[in-house]
Every structure is written in C-alpha cells, then in structure tokens.
N, C-alpha and C. Protein backbone atom coordinates (compact mmCIF):
# COMPACT_ATOMS: atom_id res chain seq x y z
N UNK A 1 0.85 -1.16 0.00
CA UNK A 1 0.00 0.00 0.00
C UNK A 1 0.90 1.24 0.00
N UNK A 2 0.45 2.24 -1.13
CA UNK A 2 1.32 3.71 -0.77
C UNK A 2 0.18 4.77 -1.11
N UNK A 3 1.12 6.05 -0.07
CA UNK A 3 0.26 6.49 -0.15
C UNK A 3 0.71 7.59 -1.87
N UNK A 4 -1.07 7.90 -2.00
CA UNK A 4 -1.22 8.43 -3.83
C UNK A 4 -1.11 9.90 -3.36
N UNK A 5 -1.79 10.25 -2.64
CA UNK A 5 -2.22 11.86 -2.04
C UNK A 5 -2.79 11.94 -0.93
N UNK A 6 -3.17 13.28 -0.77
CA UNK A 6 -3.94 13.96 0.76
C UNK A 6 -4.36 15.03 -0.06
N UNK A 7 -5.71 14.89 1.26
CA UNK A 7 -6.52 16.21 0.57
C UNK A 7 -6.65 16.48 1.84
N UNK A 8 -6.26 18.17 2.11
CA UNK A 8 -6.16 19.20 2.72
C UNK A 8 -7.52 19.51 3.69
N UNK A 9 -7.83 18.98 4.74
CA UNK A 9 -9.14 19.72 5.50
C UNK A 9 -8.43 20.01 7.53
N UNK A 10 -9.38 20.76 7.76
CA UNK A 10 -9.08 21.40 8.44
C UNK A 10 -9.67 20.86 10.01
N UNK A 11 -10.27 19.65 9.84
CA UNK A 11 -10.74 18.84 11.07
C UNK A 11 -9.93 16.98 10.81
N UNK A 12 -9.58 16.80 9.57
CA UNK A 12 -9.27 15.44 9.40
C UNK A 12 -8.21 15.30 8.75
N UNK A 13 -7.25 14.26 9.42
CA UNK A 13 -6.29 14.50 8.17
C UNK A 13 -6.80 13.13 7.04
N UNK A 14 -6.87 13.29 5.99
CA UNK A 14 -7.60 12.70 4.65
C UNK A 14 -6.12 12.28 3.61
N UNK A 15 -5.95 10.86 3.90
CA UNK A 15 -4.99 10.36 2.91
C UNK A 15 -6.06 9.26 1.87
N UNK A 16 -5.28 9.42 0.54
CA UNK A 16 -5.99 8.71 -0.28
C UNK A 16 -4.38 7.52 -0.82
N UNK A 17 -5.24 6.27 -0.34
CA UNK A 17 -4.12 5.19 -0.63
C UNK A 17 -4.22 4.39 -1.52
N UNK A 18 -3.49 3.61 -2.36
CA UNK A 18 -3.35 2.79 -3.63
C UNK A 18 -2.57 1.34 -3.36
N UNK A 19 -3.36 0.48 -3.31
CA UNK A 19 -3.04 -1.05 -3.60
C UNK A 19 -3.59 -1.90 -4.40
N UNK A 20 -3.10 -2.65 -5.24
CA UNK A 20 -3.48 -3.74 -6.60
C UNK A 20 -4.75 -2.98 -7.09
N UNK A 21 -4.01 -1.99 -7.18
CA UNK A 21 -5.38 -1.36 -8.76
C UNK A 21 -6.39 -0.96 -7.83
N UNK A 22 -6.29 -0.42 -6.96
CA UNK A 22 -7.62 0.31 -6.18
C UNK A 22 -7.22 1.29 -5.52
N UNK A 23 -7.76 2.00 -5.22
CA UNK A 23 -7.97 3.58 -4.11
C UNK A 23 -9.31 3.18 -2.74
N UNK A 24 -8.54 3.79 -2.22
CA UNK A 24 -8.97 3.75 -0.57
C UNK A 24 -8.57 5.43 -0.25
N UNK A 25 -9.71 5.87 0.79
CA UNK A 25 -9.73 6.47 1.13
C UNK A 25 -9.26 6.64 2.61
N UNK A 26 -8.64 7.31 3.62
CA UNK A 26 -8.95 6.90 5.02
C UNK A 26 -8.77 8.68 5.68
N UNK A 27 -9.59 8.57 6.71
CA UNK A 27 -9.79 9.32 7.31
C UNK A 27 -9.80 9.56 8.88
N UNK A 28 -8.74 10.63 9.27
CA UNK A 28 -8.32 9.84 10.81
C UNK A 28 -8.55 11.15 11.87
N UNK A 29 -9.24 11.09 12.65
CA UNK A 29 -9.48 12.14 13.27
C UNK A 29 -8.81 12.87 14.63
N UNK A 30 -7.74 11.66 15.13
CA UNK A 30 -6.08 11.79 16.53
C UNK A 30 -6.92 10.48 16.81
N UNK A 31 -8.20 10.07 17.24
CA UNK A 31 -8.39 8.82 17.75
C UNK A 31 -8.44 7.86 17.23
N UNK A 32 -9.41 8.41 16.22
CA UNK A 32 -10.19 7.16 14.90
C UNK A 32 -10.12 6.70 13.53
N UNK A 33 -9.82 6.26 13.05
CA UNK A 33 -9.95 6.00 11.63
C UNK A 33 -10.75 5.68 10.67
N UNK A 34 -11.63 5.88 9.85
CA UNK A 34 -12.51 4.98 9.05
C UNK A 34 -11.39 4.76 7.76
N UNK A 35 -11.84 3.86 6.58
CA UNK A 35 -11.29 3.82 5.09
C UNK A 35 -12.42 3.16 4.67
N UNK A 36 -12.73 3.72 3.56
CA UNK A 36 -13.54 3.56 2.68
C UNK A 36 -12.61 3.24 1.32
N UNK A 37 -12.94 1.95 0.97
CA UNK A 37 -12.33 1.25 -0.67
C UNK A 37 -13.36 1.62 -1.43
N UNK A 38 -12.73 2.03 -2.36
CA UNK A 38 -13.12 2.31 -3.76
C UNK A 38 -13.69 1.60 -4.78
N UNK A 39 -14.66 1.38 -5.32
CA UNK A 39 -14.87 0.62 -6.54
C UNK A 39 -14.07 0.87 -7.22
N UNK A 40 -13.48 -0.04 -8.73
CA UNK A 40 -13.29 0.25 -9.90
C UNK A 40 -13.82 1.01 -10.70
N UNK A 41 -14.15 2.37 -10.92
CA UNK A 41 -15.51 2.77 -11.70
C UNK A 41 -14.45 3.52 -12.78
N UNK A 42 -14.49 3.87 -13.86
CA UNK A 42 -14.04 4.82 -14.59
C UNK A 42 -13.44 6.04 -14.19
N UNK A 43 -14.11 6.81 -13.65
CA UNK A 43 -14.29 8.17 -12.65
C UNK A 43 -13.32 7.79 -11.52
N UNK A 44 -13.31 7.08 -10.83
CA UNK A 44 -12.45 6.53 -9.41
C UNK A 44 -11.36 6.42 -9.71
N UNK A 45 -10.80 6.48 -11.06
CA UNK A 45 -9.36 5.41 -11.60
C UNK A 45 -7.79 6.22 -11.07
N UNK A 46 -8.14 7.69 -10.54
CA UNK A 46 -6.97 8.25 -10.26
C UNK A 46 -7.03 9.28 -9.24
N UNK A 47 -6.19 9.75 -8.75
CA UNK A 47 -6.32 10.99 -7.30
C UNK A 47 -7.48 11.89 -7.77
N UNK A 48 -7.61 12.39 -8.65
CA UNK A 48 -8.33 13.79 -8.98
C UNK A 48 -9.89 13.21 -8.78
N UNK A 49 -10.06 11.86 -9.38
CA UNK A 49 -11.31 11.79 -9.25
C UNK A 49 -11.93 11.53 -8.19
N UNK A 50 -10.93 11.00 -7.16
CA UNK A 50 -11.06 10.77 -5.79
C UNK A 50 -11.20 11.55 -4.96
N UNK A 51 -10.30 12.44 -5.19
CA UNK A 51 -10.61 14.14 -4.65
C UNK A 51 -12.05 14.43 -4.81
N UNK A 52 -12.47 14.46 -6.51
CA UNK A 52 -14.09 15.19 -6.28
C UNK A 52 -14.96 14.34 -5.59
N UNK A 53 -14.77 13.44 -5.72
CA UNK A 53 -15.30 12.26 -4.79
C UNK A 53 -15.86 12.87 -3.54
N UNK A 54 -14.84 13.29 -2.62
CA UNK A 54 -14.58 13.79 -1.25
C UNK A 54 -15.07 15.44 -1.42
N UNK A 55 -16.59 15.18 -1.52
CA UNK A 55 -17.18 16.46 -1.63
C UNK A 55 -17.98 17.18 0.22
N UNK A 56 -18.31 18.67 0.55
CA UNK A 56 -18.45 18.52 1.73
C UNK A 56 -19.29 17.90 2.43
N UNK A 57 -20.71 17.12 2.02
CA UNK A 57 -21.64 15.88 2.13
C UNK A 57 -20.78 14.86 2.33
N UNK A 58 -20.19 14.24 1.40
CA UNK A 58 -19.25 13.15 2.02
C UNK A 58 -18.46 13.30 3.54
N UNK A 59 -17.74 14.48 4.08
CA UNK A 59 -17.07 14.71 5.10
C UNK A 59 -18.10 14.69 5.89
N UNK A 60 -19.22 15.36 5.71
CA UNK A 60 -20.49 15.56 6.97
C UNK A 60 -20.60 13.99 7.39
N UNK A 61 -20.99 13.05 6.31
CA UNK A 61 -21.42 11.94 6.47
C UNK A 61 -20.04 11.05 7.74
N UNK A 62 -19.37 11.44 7.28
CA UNK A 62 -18.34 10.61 8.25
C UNK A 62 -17.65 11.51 9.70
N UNK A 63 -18.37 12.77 9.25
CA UNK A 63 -18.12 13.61 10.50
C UNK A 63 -19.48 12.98 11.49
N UNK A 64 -20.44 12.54 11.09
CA UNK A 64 -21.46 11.89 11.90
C UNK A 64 -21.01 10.41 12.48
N UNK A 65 -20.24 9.46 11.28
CA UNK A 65 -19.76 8.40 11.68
C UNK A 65 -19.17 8.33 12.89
N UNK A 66 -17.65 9.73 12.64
CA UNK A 66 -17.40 9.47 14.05
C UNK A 66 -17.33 10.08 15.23
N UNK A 67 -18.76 10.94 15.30
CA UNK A 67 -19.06 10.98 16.43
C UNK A 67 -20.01 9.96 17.34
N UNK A 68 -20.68 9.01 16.02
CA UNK A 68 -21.32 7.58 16.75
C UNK A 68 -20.38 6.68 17.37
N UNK A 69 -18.68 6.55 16.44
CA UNK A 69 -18.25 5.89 16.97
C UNK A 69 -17.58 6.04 18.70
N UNK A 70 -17.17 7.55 18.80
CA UNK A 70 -16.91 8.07 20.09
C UNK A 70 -18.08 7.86 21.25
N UNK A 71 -19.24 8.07 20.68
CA UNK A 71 -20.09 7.84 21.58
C UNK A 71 -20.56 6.01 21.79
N UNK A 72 -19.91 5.75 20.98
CA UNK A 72 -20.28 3.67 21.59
C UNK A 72 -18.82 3.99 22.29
N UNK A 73 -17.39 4.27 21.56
CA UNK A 73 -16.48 4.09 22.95
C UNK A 73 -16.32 4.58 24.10
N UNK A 74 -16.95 5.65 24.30
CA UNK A 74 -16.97 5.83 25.40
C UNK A 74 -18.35 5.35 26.70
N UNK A 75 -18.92 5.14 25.65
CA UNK A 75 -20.47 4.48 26.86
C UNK A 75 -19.83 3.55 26.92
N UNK A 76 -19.27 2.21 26.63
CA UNK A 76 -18.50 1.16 26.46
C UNK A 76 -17.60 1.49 27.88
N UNK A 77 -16.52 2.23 27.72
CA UNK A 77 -16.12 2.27 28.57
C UNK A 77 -16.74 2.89 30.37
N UNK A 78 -17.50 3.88 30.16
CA UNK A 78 -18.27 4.32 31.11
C UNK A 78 -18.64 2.75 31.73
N UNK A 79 -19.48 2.33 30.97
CA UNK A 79 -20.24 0.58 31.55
C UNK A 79 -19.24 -0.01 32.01
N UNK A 80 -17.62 -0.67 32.05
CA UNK A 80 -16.49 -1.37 31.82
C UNK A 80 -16.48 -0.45 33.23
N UNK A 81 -16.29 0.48 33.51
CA UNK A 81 -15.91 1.29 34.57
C UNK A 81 -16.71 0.88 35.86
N UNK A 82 -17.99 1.14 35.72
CA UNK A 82 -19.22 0.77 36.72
C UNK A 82 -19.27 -0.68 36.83
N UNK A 83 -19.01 -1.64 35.74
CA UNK A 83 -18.79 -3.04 36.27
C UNK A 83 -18.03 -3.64 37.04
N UNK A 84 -16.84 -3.24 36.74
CA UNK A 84 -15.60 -4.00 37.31
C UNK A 84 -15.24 -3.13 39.06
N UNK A 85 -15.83 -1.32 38.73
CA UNK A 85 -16.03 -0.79 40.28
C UNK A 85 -14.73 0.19 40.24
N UNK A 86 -13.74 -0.07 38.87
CA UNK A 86 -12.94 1.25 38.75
C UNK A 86 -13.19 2.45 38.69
N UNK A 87 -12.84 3.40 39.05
CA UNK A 87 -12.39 4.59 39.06
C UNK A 87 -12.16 5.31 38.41
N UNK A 88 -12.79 6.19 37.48
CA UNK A 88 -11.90 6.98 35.84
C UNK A 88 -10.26 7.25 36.27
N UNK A 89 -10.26 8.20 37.79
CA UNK A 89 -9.57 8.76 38.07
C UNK A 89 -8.67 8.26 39.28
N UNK A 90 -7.34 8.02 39.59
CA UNK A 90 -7.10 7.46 40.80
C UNK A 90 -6.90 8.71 42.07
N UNK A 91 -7.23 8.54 43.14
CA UNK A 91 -7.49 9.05 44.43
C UNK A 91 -6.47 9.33 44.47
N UNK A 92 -6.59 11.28 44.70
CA UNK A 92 -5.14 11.52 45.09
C UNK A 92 -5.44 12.34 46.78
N UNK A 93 -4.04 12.18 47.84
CA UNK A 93 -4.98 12.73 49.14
C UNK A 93 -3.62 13.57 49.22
C-alpha cells in the first residue's frame, strides 16, 4: 500500500491510498480511523477523481460516523468502569 495523495481539510487528516489497482480512502481524526475502498468505476481510476469524490456531504457523512463511533467508545467504557467498580480517576490525598 502507498500512499497516492492527501486532501487538505481542516478537522481530518484525509490520505488517499493505492493497492493492486484500487484507491482507498482513510480518514483519521487523533483517535479514529474509518477507510472507505473504492470501486473500480471509470471516474475513481486516479487521485483527482477521488478528490471530487470527497465532496463537503461526504465529510459531513463521516463527520457523523465518528461521532457515533466516540459515543459507543466511550459508553463502552463508562459501563467497563461501573462493572468492574474502577475509578476513571485514581485518588489523590
């Protein structure tokens, strides 16, 4: 896998990657990651088209993704916390 490009935004950093004849997208926010693979389509076949691809609807859509995903990890952990009887924070005196 290498990377082809990055497209420039100002909440995500957005690399667009290339392995055996395909484009992937990934998108990483300091915690999270999604990637989205690419079809083969005509239009898809190189950076530029991938770029228009990544229009600001597309970013909304995964700016929603991951705030669902933050909110399952952290209720996840909240629950993990109250089960086991830990502490977020350790007791300082």
């Amino acid at each position: 896998m290498r990377i082809a490009g990055e497209i420039q935004h100002s909440k995500y950093k957005i690399t667009i990657l290339y392995m055996n004849n395909r484009y992937s997208v990934q998108f990483e926010d300091g915690e999270q990651t999604q990637i989205y693979k690419m079809p083969d389509l005509e239009h898809l076949n190189d950076v530029n088209g991938i770029k228009q691809l990544i229009d600001p609807k597309f970013v909304q859509d995964v700016d929603v993704i991951f705030e669902q995903m933050k909110k399952n990890k952290y209720t996840q952990i909240r629950s993990f916390i109250q089960q086991t009887g830990e502490e977020e924070f350790e007791k300082i005196i």
